[in-house]
Each structure stands twice: as structure tokens, then as C-alpha cells.
N, C-alpha and C. Protein backbone atom coordinates (compact mmCIF):
# COMPACT_ATOMS: atom_id res chain seq x y z
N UNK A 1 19.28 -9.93 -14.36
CA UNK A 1 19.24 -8.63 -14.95
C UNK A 1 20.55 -8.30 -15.66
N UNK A 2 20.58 -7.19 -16.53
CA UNK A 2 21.57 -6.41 -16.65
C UNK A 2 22.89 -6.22 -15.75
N UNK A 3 22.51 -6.59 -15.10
CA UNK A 3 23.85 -6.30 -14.01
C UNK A 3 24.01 -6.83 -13.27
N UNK A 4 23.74 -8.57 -13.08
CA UNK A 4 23.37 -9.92 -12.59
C UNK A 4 22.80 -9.72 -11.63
N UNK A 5 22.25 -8.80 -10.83
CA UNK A 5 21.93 -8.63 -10.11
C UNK A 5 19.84 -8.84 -10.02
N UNK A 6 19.42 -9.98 -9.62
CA UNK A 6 17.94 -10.27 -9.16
C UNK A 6 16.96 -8.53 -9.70
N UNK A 7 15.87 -8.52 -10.25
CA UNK A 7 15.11 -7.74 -10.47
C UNK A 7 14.70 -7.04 -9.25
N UNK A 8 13.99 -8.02 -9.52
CA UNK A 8 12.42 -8.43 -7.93
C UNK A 8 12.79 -9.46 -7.24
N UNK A 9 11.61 -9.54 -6.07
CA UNK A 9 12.08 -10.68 -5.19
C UNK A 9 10.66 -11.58 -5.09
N UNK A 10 9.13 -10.45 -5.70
CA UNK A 10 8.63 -10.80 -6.15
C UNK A 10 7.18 -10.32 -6.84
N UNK A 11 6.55 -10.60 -7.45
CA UNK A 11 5.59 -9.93 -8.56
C UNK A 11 4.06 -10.02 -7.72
N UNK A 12 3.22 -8.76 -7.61
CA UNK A 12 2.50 -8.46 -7.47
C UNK A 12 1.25 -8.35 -8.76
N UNK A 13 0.36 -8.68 -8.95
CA UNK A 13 -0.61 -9.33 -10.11
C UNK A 13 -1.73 -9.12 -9.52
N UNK A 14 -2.80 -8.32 -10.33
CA UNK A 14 -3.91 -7.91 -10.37
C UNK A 14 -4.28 -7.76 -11.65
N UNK A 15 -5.46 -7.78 -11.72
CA UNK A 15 -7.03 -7.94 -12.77
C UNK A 15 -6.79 -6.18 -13.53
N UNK A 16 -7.73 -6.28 -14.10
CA UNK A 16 -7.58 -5.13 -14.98
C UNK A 16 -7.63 -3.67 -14.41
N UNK A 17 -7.20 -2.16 -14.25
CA UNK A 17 -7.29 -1.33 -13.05
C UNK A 17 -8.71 -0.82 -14.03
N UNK A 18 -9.71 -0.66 -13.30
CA UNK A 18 -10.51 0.53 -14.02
C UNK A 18 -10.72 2.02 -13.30
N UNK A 19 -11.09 2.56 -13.93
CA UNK A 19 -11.26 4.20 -13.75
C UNK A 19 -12.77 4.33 -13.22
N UNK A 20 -13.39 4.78 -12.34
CA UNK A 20 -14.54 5.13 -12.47
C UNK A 20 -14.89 3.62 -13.04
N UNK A 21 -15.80 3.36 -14.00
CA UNK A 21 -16.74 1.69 -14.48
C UNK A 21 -16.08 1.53 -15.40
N UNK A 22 -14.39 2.00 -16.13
CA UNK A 22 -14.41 1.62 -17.41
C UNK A 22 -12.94 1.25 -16.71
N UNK A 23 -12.76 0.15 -17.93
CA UNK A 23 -10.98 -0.34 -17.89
C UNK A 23 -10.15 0.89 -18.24
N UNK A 24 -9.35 0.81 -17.54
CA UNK A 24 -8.41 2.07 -18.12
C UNK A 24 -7.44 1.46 -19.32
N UNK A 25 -7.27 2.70 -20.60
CA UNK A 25 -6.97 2.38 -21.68
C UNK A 25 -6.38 3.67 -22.42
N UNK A 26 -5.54 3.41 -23.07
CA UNK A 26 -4.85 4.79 -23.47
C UNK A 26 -5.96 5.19 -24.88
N UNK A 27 -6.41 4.14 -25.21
CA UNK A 27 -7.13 4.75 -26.27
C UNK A 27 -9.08 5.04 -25.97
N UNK A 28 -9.56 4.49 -24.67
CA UNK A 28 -10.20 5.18 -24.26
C UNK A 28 -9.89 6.91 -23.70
N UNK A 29 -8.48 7.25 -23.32
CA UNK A 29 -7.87 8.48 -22.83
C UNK A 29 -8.12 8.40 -21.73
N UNK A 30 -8.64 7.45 -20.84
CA UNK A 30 -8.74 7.63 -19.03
C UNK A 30 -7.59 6.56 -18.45
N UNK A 31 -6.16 6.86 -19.51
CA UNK A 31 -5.04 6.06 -18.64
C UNK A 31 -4.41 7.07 -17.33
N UNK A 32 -3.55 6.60 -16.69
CA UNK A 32 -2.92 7.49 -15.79
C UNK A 32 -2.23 7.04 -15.49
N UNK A 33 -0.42 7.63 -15.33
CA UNK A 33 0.71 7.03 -14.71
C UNK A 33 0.47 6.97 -13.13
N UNK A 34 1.33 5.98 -12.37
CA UNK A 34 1.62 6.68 -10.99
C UNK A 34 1.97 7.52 -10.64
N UNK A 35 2.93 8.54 -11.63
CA UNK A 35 3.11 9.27 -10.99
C UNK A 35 2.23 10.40 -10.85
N UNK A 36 1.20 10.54 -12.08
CA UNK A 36 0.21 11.63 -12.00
C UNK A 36 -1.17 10.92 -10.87
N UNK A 37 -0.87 9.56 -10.74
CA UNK A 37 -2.26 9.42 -9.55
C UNK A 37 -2.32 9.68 -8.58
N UNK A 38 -0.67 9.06 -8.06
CA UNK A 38 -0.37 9.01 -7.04
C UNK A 38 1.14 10.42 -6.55
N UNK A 39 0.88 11.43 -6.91
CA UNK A 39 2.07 12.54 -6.52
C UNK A 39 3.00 12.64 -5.38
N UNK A 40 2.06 12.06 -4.16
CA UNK A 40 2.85 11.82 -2.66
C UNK A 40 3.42 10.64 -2.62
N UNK A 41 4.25 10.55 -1.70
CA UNK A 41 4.34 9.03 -1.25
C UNK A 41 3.56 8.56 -0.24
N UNK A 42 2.67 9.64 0.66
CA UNK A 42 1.81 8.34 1.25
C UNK A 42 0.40 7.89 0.25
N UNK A 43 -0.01 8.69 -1.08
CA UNK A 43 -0.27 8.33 -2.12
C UNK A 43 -0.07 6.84 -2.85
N UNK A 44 1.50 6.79 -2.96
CA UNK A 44 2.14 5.84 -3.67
C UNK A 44 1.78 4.37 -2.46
N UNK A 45 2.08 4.69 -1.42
CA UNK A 45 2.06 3.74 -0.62
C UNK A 45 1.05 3.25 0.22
N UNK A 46 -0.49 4.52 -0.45
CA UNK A 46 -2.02 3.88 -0.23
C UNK A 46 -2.17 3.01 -1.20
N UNK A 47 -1.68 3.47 -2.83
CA UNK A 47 -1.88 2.72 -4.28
C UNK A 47 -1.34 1.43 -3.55
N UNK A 48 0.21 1.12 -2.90
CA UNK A 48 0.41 -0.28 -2.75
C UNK A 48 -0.43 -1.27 -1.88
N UNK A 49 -1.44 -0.87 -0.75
CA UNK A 49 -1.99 -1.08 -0.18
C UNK A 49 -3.29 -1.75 -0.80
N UNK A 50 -3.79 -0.06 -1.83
CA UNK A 50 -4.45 -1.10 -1.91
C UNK A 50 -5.01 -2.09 -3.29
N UNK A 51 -3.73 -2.11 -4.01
CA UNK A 51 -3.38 -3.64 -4.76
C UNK A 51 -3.07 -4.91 -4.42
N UNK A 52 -2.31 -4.83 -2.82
CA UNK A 52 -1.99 -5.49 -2.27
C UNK A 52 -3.37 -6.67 -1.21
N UNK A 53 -3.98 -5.35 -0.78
CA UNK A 53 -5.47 -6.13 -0.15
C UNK A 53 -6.94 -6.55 -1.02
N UNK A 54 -6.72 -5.86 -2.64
CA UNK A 54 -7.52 -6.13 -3.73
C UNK A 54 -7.34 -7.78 -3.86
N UNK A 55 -8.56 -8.72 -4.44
CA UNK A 55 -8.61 -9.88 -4.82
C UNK A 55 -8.08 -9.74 -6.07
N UNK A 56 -7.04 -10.33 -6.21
CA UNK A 56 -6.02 -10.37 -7.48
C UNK A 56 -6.76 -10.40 -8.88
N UNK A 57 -7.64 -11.64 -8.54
CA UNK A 57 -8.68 -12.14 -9.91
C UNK A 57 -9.77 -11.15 -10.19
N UNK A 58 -10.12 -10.29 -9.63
CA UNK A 58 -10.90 -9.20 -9.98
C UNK A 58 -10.54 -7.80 -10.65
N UNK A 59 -10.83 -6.84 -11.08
CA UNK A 59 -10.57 -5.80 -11.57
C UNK A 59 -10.42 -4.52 -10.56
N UNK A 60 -9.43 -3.87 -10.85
CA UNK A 60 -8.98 -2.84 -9.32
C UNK A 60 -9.98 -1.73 -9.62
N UNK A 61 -10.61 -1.26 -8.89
CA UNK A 61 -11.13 -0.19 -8.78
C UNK A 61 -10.71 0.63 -8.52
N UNK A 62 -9.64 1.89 -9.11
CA UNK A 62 -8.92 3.00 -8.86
C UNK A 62 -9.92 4.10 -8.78
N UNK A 63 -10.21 4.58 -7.51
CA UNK A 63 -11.08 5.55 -7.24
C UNK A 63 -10.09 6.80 -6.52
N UNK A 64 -10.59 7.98 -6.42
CA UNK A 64 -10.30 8.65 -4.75
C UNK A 64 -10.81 8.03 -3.88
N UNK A 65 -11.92 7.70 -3.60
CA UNK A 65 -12.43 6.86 -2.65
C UNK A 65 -11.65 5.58 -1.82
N UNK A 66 -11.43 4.83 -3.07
CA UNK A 66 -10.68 3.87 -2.71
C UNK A 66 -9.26 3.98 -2.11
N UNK A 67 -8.61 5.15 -3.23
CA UNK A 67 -7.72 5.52 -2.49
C UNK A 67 -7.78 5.97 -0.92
N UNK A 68 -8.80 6.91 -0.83
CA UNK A 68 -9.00 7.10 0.33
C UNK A 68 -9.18 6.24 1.69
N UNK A 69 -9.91 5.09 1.03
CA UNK A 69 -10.09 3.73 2.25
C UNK A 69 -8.36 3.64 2.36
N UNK A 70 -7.23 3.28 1.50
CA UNK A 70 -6.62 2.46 1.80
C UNK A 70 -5.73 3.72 2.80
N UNK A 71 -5.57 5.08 2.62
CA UNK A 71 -5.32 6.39 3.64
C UNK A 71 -5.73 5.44 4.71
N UNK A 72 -6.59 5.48 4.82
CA UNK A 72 -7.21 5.65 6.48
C UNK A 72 -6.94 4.18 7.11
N UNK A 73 -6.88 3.17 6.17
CA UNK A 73 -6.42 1.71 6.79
C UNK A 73 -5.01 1.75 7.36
N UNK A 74 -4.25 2.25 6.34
CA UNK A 74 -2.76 2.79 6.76
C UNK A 74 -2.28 3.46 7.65
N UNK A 75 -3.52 4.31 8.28
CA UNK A 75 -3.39 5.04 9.43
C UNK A 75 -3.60 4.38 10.70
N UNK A 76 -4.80 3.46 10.46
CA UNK A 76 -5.21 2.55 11.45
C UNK A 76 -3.82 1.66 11.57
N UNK A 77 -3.31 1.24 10.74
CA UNK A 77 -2.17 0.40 10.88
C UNK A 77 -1.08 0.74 11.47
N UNK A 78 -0.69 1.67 11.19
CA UNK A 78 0.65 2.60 11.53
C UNK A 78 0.23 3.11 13.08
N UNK A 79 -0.96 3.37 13.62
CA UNK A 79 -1.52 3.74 14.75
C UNK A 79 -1.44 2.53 15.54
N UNK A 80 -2.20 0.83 14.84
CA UNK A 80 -0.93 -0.04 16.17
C UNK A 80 0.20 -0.24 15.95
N UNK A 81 1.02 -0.01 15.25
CA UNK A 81 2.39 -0.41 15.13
C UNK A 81 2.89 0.45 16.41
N UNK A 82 2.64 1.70 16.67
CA UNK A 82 3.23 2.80 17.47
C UNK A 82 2.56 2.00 18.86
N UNK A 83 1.52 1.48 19.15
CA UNK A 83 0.99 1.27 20.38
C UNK A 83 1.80 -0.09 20.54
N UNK A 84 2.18 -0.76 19.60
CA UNK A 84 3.05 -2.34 19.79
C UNK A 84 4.35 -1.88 20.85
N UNK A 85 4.75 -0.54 19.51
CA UNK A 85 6.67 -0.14 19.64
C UNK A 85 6.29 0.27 21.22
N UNK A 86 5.05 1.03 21.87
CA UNK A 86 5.19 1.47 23.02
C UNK A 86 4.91 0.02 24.14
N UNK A 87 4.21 -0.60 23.48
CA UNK A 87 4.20 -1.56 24.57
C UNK A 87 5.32 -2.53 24.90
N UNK A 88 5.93 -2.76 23.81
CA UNK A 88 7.24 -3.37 23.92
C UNK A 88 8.24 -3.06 24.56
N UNK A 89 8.41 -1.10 24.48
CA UNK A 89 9.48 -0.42 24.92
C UNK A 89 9.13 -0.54 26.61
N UNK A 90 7.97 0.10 26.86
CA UNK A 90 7.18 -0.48 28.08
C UNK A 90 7.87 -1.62 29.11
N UNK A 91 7.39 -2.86 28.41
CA UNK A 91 8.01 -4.25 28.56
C UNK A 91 9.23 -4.16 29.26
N UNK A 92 10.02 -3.73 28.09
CA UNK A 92 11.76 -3.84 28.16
C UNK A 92 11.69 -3.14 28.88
N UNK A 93 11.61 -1.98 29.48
CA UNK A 93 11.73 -0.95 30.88
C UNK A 93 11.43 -1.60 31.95
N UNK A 94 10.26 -2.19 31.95
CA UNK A 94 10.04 -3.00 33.16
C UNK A 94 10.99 -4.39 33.48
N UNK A 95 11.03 -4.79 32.39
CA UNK A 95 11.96 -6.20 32.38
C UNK A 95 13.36 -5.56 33.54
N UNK A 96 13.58 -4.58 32.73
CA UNK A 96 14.90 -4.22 32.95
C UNK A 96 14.89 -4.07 34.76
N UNK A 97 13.62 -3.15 35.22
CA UNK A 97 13.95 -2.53 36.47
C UNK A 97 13.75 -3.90 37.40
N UNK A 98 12.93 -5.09 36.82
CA UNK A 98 12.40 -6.29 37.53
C UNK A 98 14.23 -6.85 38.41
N UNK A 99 15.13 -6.44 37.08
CA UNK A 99 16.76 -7.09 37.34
C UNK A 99 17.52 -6.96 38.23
N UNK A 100 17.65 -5.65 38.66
CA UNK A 100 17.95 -4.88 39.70
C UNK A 100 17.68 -5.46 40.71
């Protein structure tokens, strides 16, 4: 880069996004930035989700809907992460009193 410093670390690649059944296109007029799709960040970080779990070679389906699946996957996710952090912390408490 500009400032020798690495861009990326690495590139994320997907198929064409469409709107509703059509490719999105500025000269159809159904383009949209992130920032007008996605306004929140748990928004921004359903959009990464779900580009990330989309089959690359296919065309993204940018819905609410979709957005919405990738909400609620994220929730499911973040819901075991918290049951991991507790079982771990768990663990280590017990480890600990086993020492004694």
C-alpha cells in the first residue's frame, strides 16, 4: 500500500449481489451502499455473515429476509460462545479448587 503497510490479509469473493430477482445495478437504480443497507453494526456484521456462509460461485441474494436469517444465526452463535466462555470458566474454578 501507500504506506507499505499490507491492505488485507485477505479477499472475500462472491457472485453477483441481487436485489429482490434482479442484479443490482446503478443503472437499473436498485444499487445500495453498505452503509444505507446495512446502518447498524450488528447489520454490518449479519451482511458479513452472510457473504461469508453464501456459495461464492452463486449470486448473493440481498434480502431482509436473508438478512434476517444471518441475525438470528449470529445469535445462535454468540449464544454458544457464552455457554463455551461459561463452561470453561466453570472448568478453571473447579480445576482450581481440585488443587487445594
Amino acid at each position: 500500500g501507500a504506506n507499505c503497510a499490507p491492505f488485507c490479509n485477505c479477499w472475500v469473493h462472491n457472485g453477483f449481489v441481487n436485489i429482490g430477482d434482479e442484479k443490482m445495478s446503478k443503472s437499473k437504480g436498485n444499487f445500495l451502499t453498505l452503509r444505507k443497507a446495512c446502518p447498524t453494526s450488528e447489520d454490518v456484521r449479519a451482511y458479513r455473515y452472510l457473504v461469508v456462509s453464501s456459495q461464492y460461485r452463486n449470486p448473493l441474494s440481498f434480502t431482509e429476509a436473508a438478512l434476517g436469517a444471518a441475525k438470528g444465526a449470529l445469535k445462535r452463535l454468540d449464544r454458544i460462545q457464552v455457554m463455551i466462555d461459561d463452561a470453561l470458566k466453570l472448568s478453571s474454578s473447579s480445576d482450581d479448587d481440585n488443587e487445594d
